[in-house]
PDB file of N, CA and C in Angstrom:
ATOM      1  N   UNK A   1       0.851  -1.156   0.000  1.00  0.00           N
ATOM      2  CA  UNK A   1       0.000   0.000   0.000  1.00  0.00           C
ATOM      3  C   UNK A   1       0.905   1.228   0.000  1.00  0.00           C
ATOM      4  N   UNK A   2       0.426   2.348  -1.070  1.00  0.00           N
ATOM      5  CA  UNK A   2       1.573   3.143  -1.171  1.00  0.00           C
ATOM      6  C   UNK A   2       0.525   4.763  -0.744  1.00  0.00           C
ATOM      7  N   UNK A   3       0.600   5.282   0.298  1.00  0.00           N
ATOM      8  CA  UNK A   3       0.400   6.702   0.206  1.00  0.00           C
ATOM      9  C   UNK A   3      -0.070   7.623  -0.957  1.00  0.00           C
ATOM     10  N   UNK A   4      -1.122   7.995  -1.225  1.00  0.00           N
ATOM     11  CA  UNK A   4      -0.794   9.369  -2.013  1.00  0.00           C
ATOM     12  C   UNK A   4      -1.308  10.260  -1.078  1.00  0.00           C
ATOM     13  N   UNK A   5      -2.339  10.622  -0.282  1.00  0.00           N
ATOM     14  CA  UNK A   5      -2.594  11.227   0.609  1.00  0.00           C
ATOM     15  C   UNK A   5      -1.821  10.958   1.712  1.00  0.00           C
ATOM     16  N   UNK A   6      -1.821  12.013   3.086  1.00  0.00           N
ATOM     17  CA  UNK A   6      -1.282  11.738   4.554  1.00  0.00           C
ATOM     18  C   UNK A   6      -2.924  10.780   4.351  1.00  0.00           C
ATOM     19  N   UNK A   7      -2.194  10.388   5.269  1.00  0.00           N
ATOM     20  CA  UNK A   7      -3.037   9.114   5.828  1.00  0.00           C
ATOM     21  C   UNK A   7      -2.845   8.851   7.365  1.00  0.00           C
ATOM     22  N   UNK A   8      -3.648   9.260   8.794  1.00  0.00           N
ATOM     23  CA  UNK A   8      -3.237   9.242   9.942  1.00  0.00           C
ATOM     24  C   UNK A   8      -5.081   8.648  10.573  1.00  0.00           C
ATOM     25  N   UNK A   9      -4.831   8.604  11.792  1.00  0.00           N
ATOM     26  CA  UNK A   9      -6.179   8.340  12.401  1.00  0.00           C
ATOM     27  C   UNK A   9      -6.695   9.151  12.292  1.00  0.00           C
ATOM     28  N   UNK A  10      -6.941  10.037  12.140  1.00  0.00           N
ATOM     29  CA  UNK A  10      -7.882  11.348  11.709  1.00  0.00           C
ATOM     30  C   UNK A  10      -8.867  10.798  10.898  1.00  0.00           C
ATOM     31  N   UNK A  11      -8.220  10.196   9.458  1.00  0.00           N
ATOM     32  CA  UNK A  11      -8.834   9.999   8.592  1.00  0.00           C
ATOM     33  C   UNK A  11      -8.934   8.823   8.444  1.00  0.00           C
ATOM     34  N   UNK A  12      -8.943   8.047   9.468  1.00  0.00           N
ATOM     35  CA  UNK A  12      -8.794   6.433   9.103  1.00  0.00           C
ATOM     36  C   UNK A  12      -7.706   5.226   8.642  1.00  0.00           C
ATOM     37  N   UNK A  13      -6.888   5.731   9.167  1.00  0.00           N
ATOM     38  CA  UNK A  13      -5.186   4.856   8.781  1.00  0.00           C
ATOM     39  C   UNK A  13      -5.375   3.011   8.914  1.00  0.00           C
ATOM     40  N   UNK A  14      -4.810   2.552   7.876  1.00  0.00           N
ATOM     41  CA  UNK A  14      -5.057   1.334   7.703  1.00  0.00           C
ATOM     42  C   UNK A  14      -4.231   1.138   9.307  1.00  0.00           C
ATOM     43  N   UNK A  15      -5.294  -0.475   9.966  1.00  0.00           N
ATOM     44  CA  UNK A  15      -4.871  -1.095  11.165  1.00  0.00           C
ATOM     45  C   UNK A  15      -4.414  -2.226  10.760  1.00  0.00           C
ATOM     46  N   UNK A  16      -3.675  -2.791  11.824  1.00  0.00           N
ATOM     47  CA  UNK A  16      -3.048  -4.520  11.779  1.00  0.00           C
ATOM     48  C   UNK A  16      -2.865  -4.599  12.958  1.00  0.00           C
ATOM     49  N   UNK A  17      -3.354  -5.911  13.234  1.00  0.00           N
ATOM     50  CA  UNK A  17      -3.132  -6.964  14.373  1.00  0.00           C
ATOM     51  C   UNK A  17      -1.653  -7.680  14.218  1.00  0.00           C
ATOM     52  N   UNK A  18      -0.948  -7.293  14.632  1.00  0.00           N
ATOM     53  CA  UNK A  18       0.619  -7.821  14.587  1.00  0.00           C
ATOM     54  C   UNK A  18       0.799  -9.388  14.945  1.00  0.00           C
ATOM     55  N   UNK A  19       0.668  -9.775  13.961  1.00  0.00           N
ATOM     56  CA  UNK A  19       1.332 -11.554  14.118  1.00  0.00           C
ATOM     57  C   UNK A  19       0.066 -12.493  13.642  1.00  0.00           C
ATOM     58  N   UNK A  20      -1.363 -11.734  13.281  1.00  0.00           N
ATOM     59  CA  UNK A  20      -2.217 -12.198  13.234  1.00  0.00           C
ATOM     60  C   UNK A  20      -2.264 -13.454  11.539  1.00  0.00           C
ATOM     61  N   UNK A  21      -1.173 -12.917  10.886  1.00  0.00           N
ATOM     62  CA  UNK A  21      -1.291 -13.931  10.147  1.00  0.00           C
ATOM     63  C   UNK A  21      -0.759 -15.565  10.360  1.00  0.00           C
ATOM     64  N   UNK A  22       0.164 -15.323  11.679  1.00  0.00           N
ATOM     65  CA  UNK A  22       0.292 -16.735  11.918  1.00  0.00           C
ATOM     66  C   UNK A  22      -0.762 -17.414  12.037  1.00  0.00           C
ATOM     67  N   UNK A  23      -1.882 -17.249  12.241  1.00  0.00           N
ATOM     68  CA  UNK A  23      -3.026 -17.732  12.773  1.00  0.00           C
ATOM     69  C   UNK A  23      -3.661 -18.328  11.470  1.00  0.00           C
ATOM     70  N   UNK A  24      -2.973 -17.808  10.180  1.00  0.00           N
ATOM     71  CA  UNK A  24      -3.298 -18.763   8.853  1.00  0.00           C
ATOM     72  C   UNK A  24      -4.925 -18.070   8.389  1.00  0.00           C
ATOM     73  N   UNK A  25      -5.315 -18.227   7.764  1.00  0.00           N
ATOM     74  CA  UNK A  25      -6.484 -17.558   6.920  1.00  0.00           C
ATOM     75  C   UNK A  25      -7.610 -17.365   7.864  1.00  0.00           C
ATOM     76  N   UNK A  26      -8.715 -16.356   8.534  1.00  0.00           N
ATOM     77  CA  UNK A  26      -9.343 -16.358   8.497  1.00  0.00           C
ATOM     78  C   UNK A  26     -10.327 -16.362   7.889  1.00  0.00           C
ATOM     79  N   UNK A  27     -11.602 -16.841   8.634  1.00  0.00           N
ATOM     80  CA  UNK A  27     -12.679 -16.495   7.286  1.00  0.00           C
ATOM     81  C   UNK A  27     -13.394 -16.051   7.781  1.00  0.00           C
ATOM     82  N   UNK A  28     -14.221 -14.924   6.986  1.00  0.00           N
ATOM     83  CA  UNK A  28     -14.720 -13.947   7.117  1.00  0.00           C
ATOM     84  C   UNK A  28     -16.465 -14.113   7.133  1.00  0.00           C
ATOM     85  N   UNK A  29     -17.035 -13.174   8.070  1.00  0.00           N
ATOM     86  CA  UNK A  29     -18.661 -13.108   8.243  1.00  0.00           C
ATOM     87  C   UNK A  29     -19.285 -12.026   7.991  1.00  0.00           C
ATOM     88  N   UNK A  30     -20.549 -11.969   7.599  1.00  0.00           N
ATOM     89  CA  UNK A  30     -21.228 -10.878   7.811  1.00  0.00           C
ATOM     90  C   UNK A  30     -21.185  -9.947   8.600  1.00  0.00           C
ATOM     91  N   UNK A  31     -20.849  -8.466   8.751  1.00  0.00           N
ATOM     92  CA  UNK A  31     -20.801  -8.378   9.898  1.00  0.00           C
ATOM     93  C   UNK A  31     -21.123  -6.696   9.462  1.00  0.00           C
ATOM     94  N   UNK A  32     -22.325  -6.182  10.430  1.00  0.00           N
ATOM     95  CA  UNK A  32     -22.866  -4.852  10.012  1.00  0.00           C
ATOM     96  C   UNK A  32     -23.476  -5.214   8.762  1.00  0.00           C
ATOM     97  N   UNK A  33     -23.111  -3.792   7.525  1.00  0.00           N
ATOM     98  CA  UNK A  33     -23.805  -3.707   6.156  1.00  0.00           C
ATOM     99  C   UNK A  33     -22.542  -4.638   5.053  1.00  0.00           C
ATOM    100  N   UNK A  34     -21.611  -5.277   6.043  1.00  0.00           N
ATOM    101  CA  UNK A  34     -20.129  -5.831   4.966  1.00  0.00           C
ATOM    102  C   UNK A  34     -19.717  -7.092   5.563  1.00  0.00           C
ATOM    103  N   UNK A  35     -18.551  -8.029   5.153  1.00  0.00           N
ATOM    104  CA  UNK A  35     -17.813  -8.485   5.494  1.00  0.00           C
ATOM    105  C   UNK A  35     -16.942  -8.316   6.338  1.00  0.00           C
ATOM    106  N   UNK A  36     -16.451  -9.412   7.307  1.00  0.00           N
ATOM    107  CA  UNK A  36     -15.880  -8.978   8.757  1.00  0.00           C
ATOM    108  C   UNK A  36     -15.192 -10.136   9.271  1.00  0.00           C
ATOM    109  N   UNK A  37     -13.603  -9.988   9.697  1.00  0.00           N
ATOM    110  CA  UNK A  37     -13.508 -11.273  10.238  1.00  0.00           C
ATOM    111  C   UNK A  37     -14.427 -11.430  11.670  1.00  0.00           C
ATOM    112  N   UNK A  38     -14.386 -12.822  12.157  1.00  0.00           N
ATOM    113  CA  UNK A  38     -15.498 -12.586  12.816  1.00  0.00           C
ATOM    114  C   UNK A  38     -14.876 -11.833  14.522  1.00  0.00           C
ATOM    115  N   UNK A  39     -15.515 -11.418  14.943  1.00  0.00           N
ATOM    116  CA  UNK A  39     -15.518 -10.468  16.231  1.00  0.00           C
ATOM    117  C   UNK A  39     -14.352 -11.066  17.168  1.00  0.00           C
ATOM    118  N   UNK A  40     -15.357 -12.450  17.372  1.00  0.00           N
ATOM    119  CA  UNK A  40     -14.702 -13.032  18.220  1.00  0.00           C
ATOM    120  C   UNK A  40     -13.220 -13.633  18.406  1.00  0.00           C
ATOM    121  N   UNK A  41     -13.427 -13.840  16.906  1.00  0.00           N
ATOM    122  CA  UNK A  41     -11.718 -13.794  17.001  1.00  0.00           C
ATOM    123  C   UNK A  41     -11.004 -13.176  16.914  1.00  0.00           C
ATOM    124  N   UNK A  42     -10.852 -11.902  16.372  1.00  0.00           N
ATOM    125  CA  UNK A  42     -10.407 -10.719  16.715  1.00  0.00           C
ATOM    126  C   UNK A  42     -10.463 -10.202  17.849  1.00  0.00           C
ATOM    127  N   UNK A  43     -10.919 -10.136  18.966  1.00  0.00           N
ATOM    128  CA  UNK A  43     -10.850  -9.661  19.658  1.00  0.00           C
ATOM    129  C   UNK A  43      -9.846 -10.581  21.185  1.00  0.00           C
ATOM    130  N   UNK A  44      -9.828 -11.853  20.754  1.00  0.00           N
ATOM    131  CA  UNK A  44      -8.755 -13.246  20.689  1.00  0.00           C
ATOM    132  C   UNK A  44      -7.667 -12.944  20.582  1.00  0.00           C
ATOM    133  N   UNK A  45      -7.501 -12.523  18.872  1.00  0.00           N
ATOM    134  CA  UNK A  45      -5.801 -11.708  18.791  1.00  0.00           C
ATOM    135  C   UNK A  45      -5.432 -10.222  19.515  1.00  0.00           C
ATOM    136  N   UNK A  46      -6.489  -9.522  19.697  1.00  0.00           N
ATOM    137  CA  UNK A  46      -6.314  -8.481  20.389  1.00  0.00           C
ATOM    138  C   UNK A  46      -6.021  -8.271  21.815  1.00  0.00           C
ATOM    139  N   UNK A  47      -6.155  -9.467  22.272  1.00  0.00           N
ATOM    140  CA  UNK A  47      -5.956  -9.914  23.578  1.00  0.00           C
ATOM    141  C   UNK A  47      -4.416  -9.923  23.784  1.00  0.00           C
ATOM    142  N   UNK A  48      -3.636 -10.981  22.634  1.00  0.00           N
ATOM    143  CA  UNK A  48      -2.572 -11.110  22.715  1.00  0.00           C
ATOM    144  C   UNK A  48      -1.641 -10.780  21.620  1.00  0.00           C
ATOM    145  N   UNK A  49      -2.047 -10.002  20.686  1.00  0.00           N
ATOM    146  CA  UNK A  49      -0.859  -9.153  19.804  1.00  0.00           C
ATOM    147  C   UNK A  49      -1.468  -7.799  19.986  1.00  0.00           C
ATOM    148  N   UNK A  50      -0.400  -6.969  19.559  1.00  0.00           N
ATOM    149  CA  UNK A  50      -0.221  -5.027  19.387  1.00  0.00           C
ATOM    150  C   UNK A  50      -1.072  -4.944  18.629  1.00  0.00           C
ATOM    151  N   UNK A  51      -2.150  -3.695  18.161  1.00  0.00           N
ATOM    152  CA  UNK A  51      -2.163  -3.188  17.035  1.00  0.00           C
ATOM    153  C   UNK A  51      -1.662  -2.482  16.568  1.00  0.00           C
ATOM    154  N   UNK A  52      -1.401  -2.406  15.303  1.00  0.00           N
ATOM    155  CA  UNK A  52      -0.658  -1.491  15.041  1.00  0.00           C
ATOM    156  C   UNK A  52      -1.668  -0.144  13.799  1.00  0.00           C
ATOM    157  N   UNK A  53      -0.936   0.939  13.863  1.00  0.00           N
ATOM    158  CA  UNK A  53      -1.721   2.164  13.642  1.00  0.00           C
ATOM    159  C   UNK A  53      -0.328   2.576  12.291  1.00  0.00           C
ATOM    160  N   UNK A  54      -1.031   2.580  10.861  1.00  0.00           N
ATOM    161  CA  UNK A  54       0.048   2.852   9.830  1.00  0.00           C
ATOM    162  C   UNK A  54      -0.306   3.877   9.563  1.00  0.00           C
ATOM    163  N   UNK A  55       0.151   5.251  10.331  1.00  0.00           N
ATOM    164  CA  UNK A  55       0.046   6.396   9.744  1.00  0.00           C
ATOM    165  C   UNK A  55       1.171   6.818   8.306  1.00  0.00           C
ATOM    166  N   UNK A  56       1.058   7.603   7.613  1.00  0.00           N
ATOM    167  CA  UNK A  56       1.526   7.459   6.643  1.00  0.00           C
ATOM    168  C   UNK A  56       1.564   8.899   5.788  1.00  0.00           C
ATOM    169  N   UNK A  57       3.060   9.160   5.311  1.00  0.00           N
ATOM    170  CA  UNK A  57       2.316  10.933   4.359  1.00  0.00           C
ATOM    171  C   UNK A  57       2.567  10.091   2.940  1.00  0.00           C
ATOM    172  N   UNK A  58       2.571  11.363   2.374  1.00  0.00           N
ATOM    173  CA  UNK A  58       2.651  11.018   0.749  1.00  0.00           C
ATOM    174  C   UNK A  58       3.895   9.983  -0.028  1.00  0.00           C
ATOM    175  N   UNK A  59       3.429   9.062  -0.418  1.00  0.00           N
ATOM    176  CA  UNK A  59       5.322   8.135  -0.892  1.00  0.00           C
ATOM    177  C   UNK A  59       5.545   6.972   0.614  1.00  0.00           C
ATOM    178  N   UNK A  60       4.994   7.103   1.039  1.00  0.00           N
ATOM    179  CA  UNK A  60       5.477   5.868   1.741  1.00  0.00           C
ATOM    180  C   UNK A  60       5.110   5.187   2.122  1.00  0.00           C
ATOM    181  N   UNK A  61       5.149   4.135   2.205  1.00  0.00           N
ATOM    182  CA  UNK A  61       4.287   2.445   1.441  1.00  0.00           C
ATOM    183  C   UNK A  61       4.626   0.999   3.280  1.00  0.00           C
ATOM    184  N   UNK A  62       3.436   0.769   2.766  1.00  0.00           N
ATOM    185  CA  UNK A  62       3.844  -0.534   4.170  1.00  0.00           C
ATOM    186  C   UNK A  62       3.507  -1.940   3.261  1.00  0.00           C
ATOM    187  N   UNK A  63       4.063  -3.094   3.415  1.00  0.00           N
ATOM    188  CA  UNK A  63       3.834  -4.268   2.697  1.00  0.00           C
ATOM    189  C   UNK A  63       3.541  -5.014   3.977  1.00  0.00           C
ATOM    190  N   UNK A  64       2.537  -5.986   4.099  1.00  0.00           N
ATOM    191  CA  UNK A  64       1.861  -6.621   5.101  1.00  0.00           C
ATOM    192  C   UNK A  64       1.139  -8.336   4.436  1.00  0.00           C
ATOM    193  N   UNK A  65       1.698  -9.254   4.873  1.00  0.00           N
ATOM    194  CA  UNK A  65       0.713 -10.633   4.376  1.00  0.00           C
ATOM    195  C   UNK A  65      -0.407 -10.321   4.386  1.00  0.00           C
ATOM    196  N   UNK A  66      -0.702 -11.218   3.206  1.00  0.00           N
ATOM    197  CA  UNK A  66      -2.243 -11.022   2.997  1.00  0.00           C
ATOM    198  C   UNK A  66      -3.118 -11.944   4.428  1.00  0.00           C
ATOM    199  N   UNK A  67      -2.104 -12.570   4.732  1.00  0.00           N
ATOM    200  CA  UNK A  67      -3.154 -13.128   6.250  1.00  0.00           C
ATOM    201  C   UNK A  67      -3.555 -12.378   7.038  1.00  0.00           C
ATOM    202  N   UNK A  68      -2.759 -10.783   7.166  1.00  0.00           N
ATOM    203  CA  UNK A  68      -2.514 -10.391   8.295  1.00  0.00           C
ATOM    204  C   UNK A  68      -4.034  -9.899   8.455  1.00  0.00           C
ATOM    205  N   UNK A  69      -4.671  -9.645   9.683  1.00  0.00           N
ATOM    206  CA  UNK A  69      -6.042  -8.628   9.857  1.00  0.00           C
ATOM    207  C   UNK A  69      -5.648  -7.305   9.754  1.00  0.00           C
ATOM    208  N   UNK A  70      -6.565  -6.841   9.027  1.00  0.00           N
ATOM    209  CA  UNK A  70      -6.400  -5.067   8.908  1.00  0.00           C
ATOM    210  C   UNK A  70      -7.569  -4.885   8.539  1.00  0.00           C
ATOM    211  N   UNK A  71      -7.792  -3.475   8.774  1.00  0.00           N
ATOM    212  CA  UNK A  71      -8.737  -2.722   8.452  1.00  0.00           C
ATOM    213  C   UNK A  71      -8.565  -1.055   8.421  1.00  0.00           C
ATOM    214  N   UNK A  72      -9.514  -0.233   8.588  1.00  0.00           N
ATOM    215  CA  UNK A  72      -8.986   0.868   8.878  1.00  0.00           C
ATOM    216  C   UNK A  72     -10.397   1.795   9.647  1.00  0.00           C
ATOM    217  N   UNK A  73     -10.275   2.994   9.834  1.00  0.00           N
ATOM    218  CA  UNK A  73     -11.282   3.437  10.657  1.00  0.00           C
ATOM    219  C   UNK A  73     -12.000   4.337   9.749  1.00  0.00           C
ATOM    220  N   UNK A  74     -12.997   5.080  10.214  1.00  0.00           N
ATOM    221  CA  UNK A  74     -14.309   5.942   9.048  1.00  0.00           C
ATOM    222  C   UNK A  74     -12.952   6.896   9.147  1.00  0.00           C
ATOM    223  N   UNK A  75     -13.523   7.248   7.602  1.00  0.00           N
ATOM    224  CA  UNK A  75     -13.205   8.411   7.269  1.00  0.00           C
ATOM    225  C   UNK A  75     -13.707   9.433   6.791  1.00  0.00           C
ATOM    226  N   UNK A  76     -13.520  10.647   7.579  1.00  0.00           N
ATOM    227  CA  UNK A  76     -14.477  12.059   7.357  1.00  0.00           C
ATOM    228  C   UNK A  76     -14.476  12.577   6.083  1.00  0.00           C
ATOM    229  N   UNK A  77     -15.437  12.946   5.420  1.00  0.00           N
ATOM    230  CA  UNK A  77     -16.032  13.512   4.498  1.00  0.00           C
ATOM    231  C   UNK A  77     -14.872  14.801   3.839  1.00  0.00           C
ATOM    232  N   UNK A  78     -14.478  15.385   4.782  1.00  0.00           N
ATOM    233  CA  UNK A  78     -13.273  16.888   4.121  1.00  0.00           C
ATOM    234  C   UNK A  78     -12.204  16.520   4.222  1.00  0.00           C
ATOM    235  N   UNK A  79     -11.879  15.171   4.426  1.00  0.00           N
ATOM    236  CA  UNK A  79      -9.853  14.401   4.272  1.00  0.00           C
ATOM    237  C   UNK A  79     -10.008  13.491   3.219  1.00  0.00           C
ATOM    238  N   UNK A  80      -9.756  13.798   1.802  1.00  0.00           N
ATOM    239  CA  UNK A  80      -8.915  12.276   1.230  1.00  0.00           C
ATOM    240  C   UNK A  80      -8.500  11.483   1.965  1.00  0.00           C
ATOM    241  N   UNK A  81      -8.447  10.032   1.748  1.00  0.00           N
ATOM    242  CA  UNK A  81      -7.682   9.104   2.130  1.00  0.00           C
ATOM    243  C   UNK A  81      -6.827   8.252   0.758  1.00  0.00           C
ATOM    244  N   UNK A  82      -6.158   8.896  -0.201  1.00  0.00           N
ATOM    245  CA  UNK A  82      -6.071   7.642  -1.433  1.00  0.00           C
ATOM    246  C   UNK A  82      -4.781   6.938  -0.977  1.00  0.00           C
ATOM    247  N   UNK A  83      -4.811   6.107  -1.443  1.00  0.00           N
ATOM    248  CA  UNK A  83      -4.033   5.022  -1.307  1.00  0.00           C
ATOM    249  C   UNK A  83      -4.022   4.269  -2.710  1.00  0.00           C
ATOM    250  N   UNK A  84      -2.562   3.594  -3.210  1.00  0.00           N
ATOM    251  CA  UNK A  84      -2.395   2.736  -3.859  1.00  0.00           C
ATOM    252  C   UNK A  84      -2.027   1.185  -3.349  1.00  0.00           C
ATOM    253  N   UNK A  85      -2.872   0.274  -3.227  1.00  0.00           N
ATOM    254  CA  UNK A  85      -3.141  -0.645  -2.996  1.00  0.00           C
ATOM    255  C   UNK A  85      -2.954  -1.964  -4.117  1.00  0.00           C
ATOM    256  N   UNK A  86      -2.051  -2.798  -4.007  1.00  0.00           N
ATOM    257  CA  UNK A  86      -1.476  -3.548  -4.591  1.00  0.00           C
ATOM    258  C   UNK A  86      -1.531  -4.899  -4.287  1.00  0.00           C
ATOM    259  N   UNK A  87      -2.322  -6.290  -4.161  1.00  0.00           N
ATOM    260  CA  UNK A  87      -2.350  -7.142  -3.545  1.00  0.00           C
ATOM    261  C   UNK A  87      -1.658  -8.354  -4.499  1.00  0.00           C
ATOM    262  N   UNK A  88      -1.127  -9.526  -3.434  1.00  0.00           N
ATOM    263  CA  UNK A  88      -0.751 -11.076  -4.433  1.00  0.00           C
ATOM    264  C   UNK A  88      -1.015 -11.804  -3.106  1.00  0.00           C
ATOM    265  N   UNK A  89      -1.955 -13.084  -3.616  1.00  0.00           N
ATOM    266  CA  UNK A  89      -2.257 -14.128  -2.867  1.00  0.00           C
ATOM    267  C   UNK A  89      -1.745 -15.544  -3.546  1.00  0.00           C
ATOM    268  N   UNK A  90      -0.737 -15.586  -2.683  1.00  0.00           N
ATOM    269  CA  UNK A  90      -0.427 -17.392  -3.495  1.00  0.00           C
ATOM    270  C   UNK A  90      -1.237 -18.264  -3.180  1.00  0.00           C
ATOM    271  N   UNK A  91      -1.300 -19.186  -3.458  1.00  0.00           N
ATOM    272  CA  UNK A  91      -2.216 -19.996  -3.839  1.00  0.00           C
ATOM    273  C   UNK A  91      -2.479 -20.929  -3.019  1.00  0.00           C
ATOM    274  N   UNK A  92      -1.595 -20.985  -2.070  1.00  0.00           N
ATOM    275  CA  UNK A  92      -1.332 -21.624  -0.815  1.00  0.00           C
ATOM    276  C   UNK A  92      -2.548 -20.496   0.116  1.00  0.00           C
ATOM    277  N   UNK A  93      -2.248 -19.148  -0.230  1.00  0.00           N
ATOM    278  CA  UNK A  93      -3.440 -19.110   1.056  1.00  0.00           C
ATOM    279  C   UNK A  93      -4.707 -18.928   0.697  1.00  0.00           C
ATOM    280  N   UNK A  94      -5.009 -18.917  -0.279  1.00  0.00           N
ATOM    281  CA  UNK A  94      -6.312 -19.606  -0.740  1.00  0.00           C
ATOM    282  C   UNK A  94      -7.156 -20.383  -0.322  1.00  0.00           C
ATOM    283  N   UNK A  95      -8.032 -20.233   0.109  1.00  0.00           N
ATOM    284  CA  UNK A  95      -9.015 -21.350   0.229  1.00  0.00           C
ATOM    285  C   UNK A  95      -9.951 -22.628  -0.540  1.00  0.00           C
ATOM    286  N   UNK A  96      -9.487 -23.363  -1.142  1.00  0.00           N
ATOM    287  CA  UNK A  96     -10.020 -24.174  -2.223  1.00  0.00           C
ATOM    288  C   UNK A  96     -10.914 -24.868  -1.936  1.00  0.00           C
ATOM    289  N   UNK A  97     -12.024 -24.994  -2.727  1.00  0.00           N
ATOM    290  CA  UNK A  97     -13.114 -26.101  -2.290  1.00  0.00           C
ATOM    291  C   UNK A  97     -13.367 -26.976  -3.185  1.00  0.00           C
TER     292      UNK A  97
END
């Protein structure tokens, strides 16, 4: 994920649960009007890893597994938030049925 806007909690800075991808793929629920990992387990890893808060200005980029949990918080109506967002999932963490 690469910055083009500052990007801070103000406006909603992408989050991560630090280490949460060891925990290998979650899968995801309904949750509100979207998709959500589910509560309960999140709040599991939150128990016992950091979160972490990727504030960010213009140009500078964080790379994170696609296992990892993230999200980010609302963002107000008079702050951009853009971001360039770049994803690869091997195939290994895939879920196949």
């Amino acid at each position: 994920m690469i910055a083009v806007d500052p990007v801070d909690q103000e406006n909603g800075c992408l989050e991560i649960i630090r280490g949460s991808h060891r925990c290998g793929r979650i899968d995801h629920i309904p949750v509100g009007r979207s998709m959500g990992a589910d509560p309960q387990g999140v709040e599991w890893l939150l128990e016992r890893n950091d979160l972490i808060l990727c504030e960010m200005t213009p140009g500078d980029c964080v790379f994170f597994h696609s296992n990892v949990l993230h999200s980010s918080g609302p963002k107000p109506y008079n702050r951009p938030r853009t971001v360039l967002q770049v994803s690869y999932n091997a195939v290994a963490v895939l879920r196949l049925q």
